[in-house]
C-alpha atoms as a PDB file:
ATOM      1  CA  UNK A   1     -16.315 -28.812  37.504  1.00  0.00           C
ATOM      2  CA  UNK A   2     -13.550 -30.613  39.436  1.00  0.00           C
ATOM      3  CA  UNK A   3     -11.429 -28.529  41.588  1.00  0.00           C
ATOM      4  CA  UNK A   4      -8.137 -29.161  43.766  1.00  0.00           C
ATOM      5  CA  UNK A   5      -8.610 -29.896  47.699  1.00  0.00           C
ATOM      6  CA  UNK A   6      -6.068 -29.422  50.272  1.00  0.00           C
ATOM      7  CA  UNK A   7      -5.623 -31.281  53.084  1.00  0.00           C
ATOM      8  CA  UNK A   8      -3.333 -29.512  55.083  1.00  0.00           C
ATOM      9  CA  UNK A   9      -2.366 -31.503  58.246  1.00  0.00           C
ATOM     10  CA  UNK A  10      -0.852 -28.994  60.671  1.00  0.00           C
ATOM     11  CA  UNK A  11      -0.811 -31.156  64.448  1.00  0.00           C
ATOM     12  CA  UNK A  12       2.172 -31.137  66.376  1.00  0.00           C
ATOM     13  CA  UNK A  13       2.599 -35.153  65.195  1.00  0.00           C
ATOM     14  CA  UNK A  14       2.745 -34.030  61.304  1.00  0.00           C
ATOM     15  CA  UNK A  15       5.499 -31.149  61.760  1.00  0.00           C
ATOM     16  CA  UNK A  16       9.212 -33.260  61.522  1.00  0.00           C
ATOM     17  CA  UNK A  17      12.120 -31.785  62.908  1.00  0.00           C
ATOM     18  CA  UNK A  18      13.547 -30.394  59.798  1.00  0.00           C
ATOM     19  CA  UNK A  19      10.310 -27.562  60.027  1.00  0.00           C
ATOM     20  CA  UNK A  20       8.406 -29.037  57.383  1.00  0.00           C
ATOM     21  CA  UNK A  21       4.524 -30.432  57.243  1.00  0.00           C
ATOM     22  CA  UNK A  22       3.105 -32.939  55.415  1.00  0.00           C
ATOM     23  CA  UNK A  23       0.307 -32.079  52.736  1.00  0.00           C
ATOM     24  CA  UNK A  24      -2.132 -34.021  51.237  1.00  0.00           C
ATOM     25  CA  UNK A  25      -3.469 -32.099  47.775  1.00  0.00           C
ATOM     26  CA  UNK A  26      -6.215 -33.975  45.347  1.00  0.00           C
ATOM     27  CA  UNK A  27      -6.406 -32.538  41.891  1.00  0.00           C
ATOM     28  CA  UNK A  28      -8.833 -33.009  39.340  1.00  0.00           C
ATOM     29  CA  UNK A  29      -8.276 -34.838  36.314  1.00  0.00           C
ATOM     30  CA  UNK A  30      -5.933 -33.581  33.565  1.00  0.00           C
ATOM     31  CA  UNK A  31      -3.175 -31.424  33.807  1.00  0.00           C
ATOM     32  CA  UNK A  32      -1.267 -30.459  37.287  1.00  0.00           C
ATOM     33  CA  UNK A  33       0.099 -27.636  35.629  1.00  0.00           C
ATOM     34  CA  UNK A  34       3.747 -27.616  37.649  1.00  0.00           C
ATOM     35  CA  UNK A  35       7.142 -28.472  37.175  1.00  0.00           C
ATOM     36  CA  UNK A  36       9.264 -30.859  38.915  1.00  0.00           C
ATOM     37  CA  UNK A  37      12.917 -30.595  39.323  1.00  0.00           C
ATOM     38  CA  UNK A  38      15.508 -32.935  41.113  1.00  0.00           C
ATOM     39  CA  UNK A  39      17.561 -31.086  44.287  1.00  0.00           C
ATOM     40  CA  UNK A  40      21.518 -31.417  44.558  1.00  0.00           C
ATOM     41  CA  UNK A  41      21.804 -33.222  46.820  1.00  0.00           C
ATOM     42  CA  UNK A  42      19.525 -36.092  45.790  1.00  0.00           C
ATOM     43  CA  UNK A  43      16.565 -36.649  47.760  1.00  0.00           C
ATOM     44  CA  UNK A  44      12.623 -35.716  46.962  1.00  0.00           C
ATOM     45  CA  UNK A  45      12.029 -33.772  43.685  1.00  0.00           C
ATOM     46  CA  UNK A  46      10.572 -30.827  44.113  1.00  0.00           C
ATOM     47  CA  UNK A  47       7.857 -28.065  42.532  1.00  0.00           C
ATOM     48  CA  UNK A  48      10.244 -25.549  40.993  1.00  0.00           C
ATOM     49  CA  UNK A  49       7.491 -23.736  38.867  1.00  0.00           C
ATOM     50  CA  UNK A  50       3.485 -23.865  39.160  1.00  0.00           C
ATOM     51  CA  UNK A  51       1.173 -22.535  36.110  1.00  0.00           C
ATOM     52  CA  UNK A  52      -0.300 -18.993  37.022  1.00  0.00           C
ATOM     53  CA  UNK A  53      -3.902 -20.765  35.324  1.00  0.00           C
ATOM     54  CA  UNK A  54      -3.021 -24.177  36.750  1.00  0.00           C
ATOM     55  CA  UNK A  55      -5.945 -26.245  38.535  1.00  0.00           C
ATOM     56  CA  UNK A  56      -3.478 -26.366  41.615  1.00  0.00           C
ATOM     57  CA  UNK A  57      -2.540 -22.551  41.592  1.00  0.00           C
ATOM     58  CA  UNK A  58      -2.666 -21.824  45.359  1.00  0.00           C
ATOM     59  CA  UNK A  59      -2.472 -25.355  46.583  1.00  0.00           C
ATOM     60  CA  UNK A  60       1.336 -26.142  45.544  1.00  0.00           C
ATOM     61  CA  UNK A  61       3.509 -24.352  46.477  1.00  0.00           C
ATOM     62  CA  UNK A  62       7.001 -23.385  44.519  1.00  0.00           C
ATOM     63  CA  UNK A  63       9.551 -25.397  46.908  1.00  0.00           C
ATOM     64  CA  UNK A  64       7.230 -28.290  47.629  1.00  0.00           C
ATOM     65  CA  UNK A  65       8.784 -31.652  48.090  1.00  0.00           C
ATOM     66  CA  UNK A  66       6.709 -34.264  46.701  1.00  0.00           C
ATOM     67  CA  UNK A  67       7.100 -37.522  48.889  1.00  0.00           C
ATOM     68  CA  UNK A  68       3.912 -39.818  47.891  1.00  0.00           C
ATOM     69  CA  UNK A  69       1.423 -39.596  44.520  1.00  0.00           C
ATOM     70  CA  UNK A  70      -2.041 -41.705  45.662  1.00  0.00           C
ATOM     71  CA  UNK A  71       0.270 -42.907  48.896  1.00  0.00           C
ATOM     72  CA  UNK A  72       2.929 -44.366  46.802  1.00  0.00           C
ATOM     73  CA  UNK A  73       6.486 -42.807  48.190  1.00  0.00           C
ATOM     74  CA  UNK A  74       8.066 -40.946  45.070  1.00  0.00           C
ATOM     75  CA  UNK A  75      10.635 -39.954  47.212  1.00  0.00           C
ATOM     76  CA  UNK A  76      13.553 -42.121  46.059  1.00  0.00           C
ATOM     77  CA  UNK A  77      12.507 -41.101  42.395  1.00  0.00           C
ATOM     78  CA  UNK A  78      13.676 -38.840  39.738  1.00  0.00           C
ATOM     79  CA  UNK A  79      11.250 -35.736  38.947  1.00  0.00           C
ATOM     80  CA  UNK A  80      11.085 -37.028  35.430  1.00  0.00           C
ATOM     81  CA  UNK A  81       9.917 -40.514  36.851  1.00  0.00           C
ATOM     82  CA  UNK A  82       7.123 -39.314  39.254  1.00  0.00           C
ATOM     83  CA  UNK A  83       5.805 -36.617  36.054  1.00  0.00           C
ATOM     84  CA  UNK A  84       5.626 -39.849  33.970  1.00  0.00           C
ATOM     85  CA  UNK A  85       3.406 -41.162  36.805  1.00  0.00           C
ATOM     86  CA  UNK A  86       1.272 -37.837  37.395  1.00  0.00           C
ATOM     87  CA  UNK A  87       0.721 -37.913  33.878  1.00  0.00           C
ATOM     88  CA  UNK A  88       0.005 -41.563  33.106  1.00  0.00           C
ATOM     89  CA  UNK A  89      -3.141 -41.145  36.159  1.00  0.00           C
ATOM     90  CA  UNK A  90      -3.795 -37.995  34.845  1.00  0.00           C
ATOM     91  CA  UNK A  91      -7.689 -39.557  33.588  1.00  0.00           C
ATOM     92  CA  UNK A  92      -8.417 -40.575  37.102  1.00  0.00           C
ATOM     93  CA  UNK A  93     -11.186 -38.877  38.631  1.00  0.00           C
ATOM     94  CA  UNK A  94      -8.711 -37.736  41.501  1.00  0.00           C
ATOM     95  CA  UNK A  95      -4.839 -38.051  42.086  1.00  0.00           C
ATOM     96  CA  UNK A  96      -3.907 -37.697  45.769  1.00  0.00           C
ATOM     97  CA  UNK A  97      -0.207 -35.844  45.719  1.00  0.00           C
ATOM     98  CA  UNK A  98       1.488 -35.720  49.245  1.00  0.00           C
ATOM     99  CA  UNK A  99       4.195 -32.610  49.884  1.00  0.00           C
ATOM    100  CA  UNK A 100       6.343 -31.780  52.856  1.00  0.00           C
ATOM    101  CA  UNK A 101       6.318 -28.136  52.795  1.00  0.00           C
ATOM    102  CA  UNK A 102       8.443 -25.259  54.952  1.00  0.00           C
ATOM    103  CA  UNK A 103       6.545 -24.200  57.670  1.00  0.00           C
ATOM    104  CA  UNK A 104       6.323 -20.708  58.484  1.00  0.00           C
ATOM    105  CA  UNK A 105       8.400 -18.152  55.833  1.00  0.00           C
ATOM    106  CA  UNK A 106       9.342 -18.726  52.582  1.00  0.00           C
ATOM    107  CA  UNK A 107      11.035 -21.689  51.536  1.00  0.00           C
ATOM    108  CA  UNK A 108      14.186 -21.523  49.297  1.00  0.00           C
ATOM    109  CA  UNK A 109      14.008 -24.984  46.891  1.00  0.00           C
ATOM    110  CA  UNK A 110      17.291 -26.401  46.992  1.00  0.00           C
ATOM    111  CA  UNK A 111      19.913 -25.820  44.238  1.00  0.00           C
ATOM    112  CA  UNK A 112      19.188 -27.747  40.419  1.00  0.00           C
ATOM    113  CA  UNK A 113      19.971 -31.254  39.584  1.00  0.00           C
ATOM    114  CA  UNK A 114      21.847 -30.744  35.725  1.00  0.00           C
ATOM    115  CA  UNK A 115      20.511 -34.375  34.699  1.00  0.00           C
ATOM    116  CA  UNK A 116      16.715 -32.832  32.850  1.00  0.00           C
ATOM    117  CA  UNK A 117      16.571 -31.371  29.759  1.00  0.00           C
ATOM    118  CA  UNK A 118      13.730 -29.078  28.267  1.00  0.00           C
ATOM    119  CA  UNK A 119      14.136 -26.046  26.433  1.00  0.00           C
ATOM    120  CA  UNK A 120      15.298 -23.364  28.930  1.00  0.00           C
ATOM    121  CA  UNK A 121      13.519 -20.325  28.036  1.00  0.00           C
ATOM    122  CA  UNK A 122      10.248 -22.343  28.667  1.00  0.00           C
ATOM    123  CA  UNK A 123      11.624 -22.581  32.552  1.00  0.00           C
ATOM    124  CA  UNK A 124      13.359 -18.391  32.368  1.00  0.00           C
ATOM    125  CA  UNK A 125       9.685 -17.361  31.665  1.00  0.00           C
ATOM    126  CA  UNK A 126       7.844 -19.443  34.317  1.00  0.00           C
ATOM    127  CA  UNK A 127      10.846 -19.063  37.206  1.00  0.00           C
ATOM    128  CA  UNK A 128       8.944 -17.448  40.039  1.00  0.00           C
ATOM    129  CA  UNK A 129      11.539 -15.663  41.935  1.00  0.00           C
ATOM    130  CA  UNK A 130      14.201 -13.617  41.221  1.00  0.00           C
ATOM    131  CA  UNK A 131      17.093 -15.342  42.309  1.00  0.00           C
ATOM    132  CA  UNK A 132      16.708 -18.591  39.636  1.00  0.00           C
ATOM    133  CA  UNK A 133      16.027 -16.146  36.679  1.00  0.00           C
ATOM    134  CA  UNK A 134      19.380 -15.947  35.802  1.00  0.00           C
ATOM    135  CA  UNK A 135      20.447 -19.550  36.931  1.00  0.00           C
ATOM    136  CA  UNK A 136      17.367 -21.161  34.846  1.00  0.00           C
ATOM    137  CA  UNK A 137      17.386 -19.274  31.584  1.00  0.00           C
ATOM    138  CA  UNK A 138      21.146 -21.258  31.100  1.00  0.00           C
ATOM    139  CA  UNK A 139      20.149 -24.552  32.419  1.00  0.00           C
ATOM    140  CA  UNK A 140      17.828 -27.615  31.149  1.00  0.00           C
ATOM    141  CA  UNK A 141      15.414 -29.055  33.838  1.00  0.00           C
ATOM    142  CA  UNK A 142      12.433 -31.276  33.760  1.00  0.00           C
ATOM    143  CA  UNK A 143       9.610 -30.747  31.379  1.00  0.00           C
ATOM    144  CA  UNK A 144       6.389 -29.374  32.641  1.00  0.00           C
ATOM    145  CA  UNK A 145       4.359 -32.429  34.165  1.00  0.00           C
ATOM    146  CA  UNK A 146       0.473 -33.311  32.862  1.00  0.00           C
END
């Protein structure tokens, strides 16, 4: 039974500036079970929701900014455009997805692109904190990613 891996690089060479560390995750064929929004201001998308019964539950992270998929920078893309590519590898027997994640506390994902569309209550019952609830139930954002 395939299972996610983490490789979670943590020297002094992979920690930027800006607090964040790079992250190598490999998940199994199928399904990633998250959802990718675009930030306002543009720059990487980022994991706004992760499936509680998701292969990848514990190894993405809600705030995650996803720079590379199999070492291909995604960072210049729309979150609709790098799903598209999750999904279209999603029969390979691994899919190597690169994140610069917040290190130390939690990290706040930046505010909501209004340029996805899926049905909103899908994204009100999945938000994982608090403060989006509100803010997510009245807007579209990207569909979940396979």
């Amino acid at each position: 039974d395939p299972t996610a891996r983490t490789s979670d690089s943590t020297a002094a060479s992979s920690i930027d500036a800006g607090g964040e560390r790079r992250v190598d995750i490999v998940a199994p064929p199928g399904k990633v079970g998250f959802i990718l929004v675009n930030p306002k201001p543009p720059g990487p998308p980022y994991v706004f929701s992760v499936q509680a019964d998701g292969v990848l539950v514990g190894q993405v992270h809600v705030g995650d900014k996803v720079v590379a998929v199999d070492d291909e920078d995604v960072q210049g893309m729309k979150a609709s455009d790098v799903s598209k590519m999750l999904s279209s590898r999603r029969e390979n027997p691994e899919r190597k997805i690169t994140v610069l994640r917040e290190v130390g506390g939690d990290s706040q994902p930046p505010p909501i692109s209004m340029t996805a569309s899926a049905p909103p209550s899908t994204i009100a019952q999945s938000a994982p904190f608090n403060d989006y609830r509100n803010l997510a139930s009245s807007m579209p954002v990207q569909a979940p990613t396979d």
